[in-house]
Protein backbone atom coordinates (compact mmCIF):
# COMPACT_ATOMS: atom_id res chain seq x y z
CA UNK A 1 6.74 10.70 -4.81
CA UNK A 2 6.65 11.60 -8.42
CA UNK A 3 7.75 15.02 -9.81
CA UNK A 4 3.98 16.03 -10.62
CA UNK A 5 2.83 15.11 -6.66
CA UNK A 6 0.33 12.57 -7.95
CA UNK A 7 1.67 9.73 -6.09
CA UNK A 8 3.07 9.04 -2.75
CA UNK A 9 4.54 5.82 -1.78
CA UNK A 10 6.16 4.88 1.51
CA UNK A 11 7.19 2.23 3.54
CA UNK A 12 6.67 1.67 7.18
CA UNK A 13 7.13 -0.99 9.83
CA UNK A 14 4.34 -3.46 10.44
CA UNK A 15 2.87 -5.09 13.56
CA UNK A 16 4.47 -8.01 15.04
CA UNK A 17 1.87 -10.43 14.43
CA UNK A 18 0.61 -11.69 11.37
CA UNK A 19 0.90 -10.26 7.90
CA UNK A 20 -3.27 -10.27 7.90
CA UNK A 21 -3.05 -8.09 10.96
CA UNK A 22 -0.49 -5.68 9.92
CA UNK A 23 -2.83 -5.06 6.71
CA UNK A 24 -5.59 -4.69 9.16
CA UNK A 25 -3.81 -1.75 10.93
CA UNK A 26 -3.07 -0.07 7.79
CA UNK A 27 -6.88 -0.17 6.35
CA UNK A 28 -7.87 1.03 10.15
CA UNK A 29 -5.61 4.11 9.81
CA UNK A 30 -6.87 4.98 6.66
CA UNK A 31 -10.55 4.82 7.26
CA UNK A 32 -9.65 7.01 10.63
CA UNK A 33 -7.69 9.46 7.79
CA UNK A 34 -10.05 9.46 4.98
CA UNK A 35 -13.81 9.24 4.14
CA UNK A 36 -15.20 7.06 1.64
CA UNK A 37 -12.96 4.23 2.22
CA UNK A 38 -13.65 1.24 -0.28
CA UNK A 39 -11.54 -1.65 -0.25
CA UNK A 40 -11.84 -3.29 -3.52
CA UNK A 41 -8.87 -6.19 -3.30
CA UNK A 42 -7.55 -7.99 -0.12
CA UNK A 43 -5.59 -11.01 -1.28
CA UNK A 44 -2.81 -12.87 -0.84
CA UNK A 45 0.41 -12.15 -2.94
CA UNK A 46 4.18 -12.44 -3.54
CA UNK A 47 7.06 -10.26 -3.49
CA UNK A 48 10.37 -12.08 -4.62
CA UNK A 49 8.88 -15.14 -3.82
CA UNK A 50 7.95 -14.27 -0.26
CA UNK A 51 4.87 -14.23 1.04
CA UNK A 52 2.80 -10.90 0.98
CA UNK A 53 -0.85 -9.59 1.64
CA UNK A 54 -2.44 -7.00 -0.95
CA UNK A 55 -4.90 -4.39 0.00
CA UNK A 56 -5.82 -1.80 -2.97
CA UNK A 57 -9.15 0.67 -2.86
CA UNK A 58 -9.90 4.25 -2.84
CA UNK A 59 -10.51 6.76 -0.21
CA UNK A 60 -11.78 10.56 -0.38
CA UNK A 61 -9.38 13.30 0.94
CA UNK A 62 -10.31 15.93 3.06
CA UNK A 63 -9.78 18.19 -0.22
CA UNK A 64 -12.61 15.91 -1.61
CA UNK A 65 -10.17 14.46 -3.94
CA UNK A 66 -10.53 10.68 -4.71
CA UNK A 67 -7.45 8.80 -4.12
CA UNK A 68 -6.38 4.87 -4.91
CA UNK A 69 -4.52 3.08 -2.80
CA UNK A 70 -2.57 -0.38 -3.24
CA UNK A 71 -0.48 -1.25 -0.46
CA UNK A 72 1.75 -4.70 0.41
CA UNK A 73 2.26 -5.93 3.83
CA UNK A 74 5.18 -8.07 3.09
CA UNK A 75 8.08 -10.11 5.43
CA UNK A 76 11.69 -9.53 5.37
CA UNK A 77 14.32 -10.60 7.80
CA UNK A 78 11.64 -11.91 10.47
CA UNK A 79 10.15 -8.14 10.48
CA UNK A 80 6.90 -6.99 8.99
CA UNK A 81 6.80 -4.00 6.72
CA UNK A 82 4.14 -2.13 4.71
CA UNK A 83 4.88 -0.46 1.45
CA UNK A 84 1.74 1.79 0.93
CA UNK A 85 0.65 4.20 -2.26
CA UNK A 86 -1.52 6.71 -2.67
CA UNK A 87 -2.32 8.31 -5.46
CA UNK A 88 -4.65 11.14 -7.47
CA UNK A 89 -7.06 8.86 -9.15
CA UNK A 90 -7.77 10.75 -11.68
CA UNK A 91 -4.13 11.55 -12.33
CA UNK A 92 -2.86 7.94 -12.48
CA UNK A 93 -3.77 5.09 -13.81
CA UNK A 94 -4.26 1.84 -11.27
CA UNK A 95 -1.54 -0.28 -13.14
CA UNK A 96 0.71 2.84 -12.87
CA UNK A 97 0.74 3.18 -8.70
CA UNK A 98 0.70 -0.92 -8.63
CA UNK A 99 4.05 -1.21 -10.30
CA UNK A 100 5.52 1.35 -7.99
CA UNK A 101 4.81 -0.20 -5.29
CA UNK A 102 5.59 -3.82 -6.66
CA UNK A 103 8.83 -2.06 -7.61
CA UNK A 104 9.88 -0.49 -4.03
CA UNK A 105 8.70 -3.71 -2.17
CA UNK A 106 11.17 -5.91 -4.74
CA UNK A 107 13.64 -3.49 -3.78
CA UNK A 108 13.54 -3.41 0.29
CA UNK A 109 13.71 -7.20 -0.51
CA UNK A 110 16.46 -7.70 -2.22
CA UNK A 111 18.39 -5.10 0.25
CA UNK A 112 17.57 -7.38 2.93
């Protein structure tokens, strides 16, 4: 997280099926976690070269607080993972929580 608390980003284990359904699971548990879920991107991608799925939206907190989200399901070593942000929307700018994510994701890979 940053020092201010206005973004989260973590990184989790993924499904062992496809990268689509491990993105699946994560948009699931955040529409059973927050209200006003809008997905507004759900597209391929690429992290280092590998392949990668891209979810990014907002959601409403049970503070009432509008939050984005960007999140990459991504492959490494034969094992699914999903780096996920959250963020205070009105706090941080899209681009901002993007290239944190981007950044962490870049950096499981190359550990792998």
């Amino acid at each position: 997280s940053d020092p201010a608390g206005s973004m989260v980003v973590s990184v989790g284990p993924g499904l062992d099926g496809s990268l689509r359904q491990t993105s699946s699971a994560f948009v699931a548990s955040v529409e059973e976690q927050y209200r006003g879920v809008e997905i507004s991107s759900s597209d391929t991608a690429s992290v280092e070269g590998r392949p990668a799925l891209l979810t990014a939206g907002t959601a409403i907190n049970d503070r009432g607080a509008e939050l984005r989200l960007y999140a990459l399901a991504m492959e490494e070593g034969g094992h699914h993972y999903m780096v996920a942000g959250f963020s205070d929307a009105g706090a941080v700018e899209a681009e901002k929580l993007s290239a944190r994510v981007t950044e962490i994701a870049q950096t499981l890979e190359a550990a792998g």
